[in-house]
Protein backbone atom coordinates (compact mmCIF):
# COMPACT_ATOMS: atom_id res chain seq x y z
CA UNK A 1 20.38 -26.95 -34.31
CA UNK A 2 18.75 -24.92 -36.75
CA UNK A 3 15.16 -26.04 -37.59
CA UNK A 4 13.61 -25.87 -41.21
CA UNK A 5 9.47 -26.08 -41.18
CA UNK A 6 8.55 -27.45 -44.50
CA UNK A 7 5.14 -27.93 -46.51
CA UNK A 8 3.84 -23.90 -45.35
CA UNK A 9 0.93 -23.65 -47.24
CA UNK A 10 -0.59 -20.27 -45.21
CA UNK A 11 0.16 -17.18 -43.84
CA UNK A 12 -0.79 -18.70 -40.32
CA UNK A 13 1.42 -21.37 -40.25
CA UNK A 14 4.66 -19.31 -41.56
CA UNK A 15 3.90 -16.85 -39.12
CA UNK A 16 3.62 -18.96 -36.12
CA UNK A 17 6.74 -20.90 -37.19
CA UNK A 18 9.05 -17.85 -36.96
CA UNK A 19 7.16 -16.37 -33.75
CA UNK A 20 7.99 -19.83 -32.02
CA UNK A 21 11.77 -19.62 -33.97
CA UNK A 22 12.09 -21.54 -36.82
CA UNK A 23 15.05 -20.35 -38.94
CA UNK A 24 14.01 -21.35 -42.31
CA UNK A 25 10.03 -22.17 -44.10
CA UNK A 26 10.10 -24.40 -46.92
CA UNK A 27 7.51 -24.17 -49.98
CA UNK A 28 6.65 -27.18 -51.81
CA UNK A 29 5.53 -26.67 -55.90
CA UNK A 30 4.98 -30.18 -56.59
CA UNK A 31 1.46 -30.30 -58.25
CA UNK A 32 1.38 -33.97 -56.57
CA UNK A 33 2.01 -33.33 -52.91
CA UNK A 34 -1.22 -32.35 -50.61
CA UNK A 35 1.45 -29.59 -49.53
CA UNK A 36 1.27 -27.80 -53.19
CA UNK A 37 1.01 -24.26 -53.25
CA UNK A 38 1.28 -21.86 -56.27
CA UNK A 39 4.15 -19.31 -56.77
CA UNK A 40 2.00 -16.35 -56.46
CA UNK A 41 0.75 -17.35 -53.08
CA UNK A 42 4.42 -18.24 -52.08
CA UNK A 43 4.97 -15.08 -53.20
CA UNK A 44 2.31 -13.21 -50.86
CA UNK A 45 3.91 -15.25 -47.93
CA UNK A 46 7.01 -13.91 -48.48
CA UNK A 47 6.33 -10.35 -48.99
CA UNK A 48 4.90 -10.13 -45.03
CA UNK A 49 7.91 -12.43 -43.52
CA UNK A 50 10.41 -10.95 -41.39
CA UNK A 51 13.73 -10.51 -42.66
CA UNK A 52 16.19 -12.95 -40.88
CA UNK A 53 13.82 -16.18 -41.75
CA UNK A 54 15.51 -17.98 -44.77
CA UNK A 55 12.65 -18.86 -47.36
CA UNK A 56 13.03 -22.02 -49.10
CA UNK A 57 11.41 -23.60 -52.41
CA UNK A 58 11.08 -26.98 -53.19
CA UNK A 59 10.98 -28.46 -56.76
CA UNK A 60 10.72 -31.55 -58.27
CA UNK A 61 11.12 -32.85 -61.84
CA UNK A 62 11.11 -29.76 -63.27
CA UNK A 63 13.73 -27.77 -65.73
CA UNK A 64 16.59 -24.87 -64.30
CA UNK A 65 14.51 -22.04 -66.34
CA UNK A 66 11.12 -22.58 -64.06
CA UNK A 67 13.63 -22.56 -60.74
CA UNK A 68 14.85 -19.30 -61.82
CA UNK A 69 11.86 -17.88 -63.09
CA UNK A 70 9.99 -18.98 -59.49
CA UNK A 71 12.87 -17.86 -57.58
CA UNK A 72 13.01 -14.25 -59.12
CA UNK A 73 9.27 -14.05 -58.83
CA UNK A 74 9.05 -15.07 -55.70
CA UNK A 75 12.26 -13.23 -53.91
CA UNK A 76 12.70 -16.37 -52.24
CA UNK A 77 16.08 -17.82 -50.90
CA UNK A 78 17.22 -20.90 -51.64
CA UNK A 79 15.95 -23.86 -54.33
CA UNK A 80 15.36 -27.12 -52.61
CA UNK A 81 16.32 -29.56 -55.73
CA UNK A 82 14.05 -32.54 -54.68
CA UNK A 83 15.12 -34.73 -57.60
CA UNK A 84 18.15 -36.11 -59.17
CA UNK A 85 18.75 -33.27 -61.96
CA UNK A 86 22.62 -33.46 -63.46
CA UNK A 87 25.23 -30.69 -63.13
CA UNK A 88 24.43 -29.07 -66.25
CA UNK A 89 21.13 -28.21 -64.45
CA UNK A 90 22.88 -26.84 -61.56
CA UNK A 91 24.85 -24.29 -63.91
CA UNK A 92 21.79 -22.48 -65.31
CA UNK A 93 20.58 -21.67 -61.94
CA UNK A 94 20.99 -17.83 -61.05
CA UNK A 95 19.80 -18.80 -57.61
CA UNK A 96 21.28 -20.29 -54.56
CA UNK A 97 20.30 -23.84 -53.82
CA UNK A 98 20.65 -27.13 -51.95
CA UNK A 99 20.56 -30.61 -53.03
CA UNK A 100 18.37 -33.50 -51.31
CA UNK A 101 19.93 -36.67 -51.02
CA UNK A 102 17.06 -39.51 -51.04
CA UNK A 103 19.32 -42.05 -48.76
CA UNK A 104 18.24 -45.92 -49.79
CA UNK A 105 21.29 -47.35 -48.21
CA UNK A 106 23.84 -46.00 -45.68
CA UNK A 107 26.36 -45.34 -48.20
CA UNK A 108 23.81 -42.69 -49.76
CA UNK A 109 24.64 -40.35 -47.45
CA UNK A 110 27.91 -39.58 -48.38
CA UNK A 111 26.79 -37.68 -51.43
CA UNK A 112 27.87 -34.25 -51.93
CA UNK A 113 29.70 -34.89 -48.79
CA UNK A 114 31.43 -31.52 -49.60
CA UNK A 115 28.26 -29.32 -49.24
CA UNK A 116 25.38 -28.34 -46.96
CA UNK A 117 22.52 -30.86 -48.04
CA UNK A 118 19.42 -32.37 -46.77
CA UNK A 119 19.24 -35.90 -46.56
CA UNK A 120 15.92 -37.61 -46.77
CA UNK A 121 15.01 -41.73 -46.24
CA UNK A 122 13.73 -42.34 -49.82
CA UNK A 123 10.07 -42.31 -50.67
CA UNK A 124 8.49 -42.61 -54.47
CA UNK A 125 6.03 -39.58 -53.27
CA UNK A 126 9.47 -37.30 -52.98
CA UNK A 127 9.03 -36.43 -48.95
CA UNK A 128 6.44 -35.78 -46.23
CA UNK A 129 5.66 -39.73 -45.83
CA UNK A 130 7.31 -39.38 -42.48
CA UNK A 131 9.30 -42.21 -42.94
CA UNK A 132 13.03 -42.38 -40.87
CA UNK A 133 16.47 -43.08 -41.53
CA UNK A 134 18.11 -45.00 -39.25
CA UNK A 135 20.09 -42.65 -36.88
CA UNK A 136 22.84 -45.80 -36.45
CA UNK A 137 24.30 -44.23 -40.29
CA UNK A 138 25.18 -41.37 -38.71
CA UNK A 139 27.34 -42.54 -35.93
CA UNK A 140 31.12 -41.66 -35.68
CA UNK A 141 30.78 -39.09 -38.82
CA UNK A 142 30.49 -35.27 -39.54
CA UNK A 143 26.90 -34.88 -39.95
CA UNK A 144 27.78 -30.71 -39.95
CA UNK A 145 26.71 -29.98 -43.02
CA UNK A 146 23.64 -32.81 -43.08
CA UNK A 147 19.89 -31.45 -42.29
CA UNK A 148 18.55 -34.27 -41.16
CA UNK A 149 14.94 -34.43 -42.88
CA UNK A 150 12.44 -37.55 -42.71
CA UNK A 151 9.83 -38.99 -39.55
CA UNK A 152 10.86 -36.17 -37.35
CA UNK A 153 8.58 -35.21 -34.35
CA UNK A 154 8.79 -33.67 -31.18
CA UNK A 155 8.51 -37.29 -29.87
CA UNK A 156 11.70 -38.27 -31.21
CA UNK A 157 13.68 -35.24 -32.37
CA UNK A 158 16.13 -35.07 -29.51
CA UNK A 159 17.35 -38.47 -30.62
CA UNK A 160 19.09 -36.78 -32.92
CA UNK A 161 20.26 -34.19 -30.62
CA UNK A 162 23.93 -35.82 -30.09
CA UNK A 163 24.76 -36.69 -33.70
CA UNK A 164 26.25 -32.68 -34.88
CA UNK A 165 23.33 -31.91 -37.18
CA UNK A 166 23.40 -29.06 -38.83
CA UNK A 167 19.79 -28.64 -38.68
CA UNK A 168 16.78 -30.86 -39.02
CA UNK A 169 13.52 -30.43 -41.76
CA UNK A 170 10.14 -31.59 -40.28
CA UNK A 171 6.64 -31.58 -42.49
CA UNK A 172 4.30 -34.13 -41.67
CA UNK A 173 5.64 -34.28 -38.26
CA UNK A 174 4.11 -30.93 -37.37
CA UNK A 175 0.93 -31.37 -39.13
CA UNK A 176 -2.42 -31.76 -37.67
CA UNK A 177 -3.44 -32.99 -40.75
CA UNK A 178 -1.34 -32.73 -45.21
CA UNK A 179 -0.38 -28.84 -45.36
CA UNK A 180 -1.60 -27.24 -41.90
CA UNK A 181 0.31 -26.89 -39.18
CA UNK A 182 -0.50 -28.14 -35.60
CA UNK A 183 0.25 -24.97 -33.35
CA UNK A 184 1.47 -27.21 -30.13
CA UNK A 185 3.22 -29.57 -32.05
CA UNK A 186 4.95 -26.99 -33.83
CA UNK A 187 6.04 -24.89 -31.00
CA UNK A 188 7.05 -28.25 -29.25
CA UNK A 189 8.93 -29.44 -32.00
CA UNK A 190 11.31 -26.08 -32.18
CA UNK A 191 11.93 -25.39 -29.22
CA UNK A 192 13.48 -29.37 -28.19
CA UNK A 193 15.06 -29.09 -31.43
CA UNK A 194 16.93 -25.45 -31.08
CA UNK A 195 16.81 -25.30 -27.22
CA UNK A 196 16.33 -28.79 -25.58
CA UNK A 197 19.31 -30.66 -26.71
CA UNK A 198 22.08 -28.74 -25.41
CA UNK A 199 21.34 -30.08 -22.19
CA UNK A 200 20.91 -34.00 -23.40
């Protein structure tokens, strides 16, 4: 499975994420999460990344012209859309994104069942709460083009080891405390999650 590390905040952490193999670092810009950080020091990040790590942004609430004008700045990936914006929102964007589906009820999952997507148990605080989906909405289905985001650990991630992921998202679940990064739990976390479950 491919692994996403969300909520970087520092050099440190982004670093050690891709030395232990993470595939792709999410960014948070919402002013209300203790992950916040500003585009110019996403920015900085991303200038001293390696090359084959995919660098993501999160947004929430916010209009397609500050997406596109982050993303340019920043030379960032992909736009994490955090929020339920409508498809005129999606046109304006010059920049590739994803959509996160905030699952209340099993049937929530099914959204944009035709794309790659992230799907997140619902919180009002838009993500890092750690709370879980129950895995039992995900049996007998493709899940292939679901990142599984939401209470993820390295307790717990090979759970969903069986279930054809296409990756998983972990924040708060890698944190020794909001927006830095526990270097054993982190480590711990990628490698059950890329290299432990093809044995379970």
């Amino acid at each position: 499975m491919r692994v996403k590390i969300c909520g970087i905040t520092n050099y440190e952490d982004a670093k050690l994420s891709c030395d232990f193999g993470a595939d792709a670092l999410g960014f948070v810009t919402y002013e209300k999460s203790p992950r916040f950080i500003k585009p110019e020091d996403i920015k900085k990040i991303v200038d001293k990344l390696p090359p084959f790590v995919v660098k993501v942004v999160l947004f929430v609430n916010v209009d397609s012209s500050y997406v596109n004008e982050v993303m340019k700045y920043t030379k960032a990936d992909i736009a994490q859309i955090h929020f339920e914006a409508d498809e005129a929102f999606f046109k304006n964007l010059d920049c590739k994104y994803i959509r996160v589906v905030r699952a209340k009820e099993k049937k929530d999952i099914e959204k944009f069942s035709d794309e790659y997507r992230i799907v997140d148990a619902y919180v009002k605080e838009y993500g890092g709460s750690g709370k879980r989906i129950p895995l039992e909405w995900f049996e007998n289905r493709d899940n292939s083009k679901i990142i599984l985001a939401g209470g993820l650990r390295a307790e717990n991630v090979f759970e969903v080891g069986h279930y054809g992921f296409y990756g998983v998202d972990v924040s708060s679940g890698v944190e020794s405390k909001p927006g830095k990064k526990d270097k054993h739990k982190l480590r711990k976390f990628i490698e059950l999650a890329k290299y432990g479950l093809r044995c379970g």
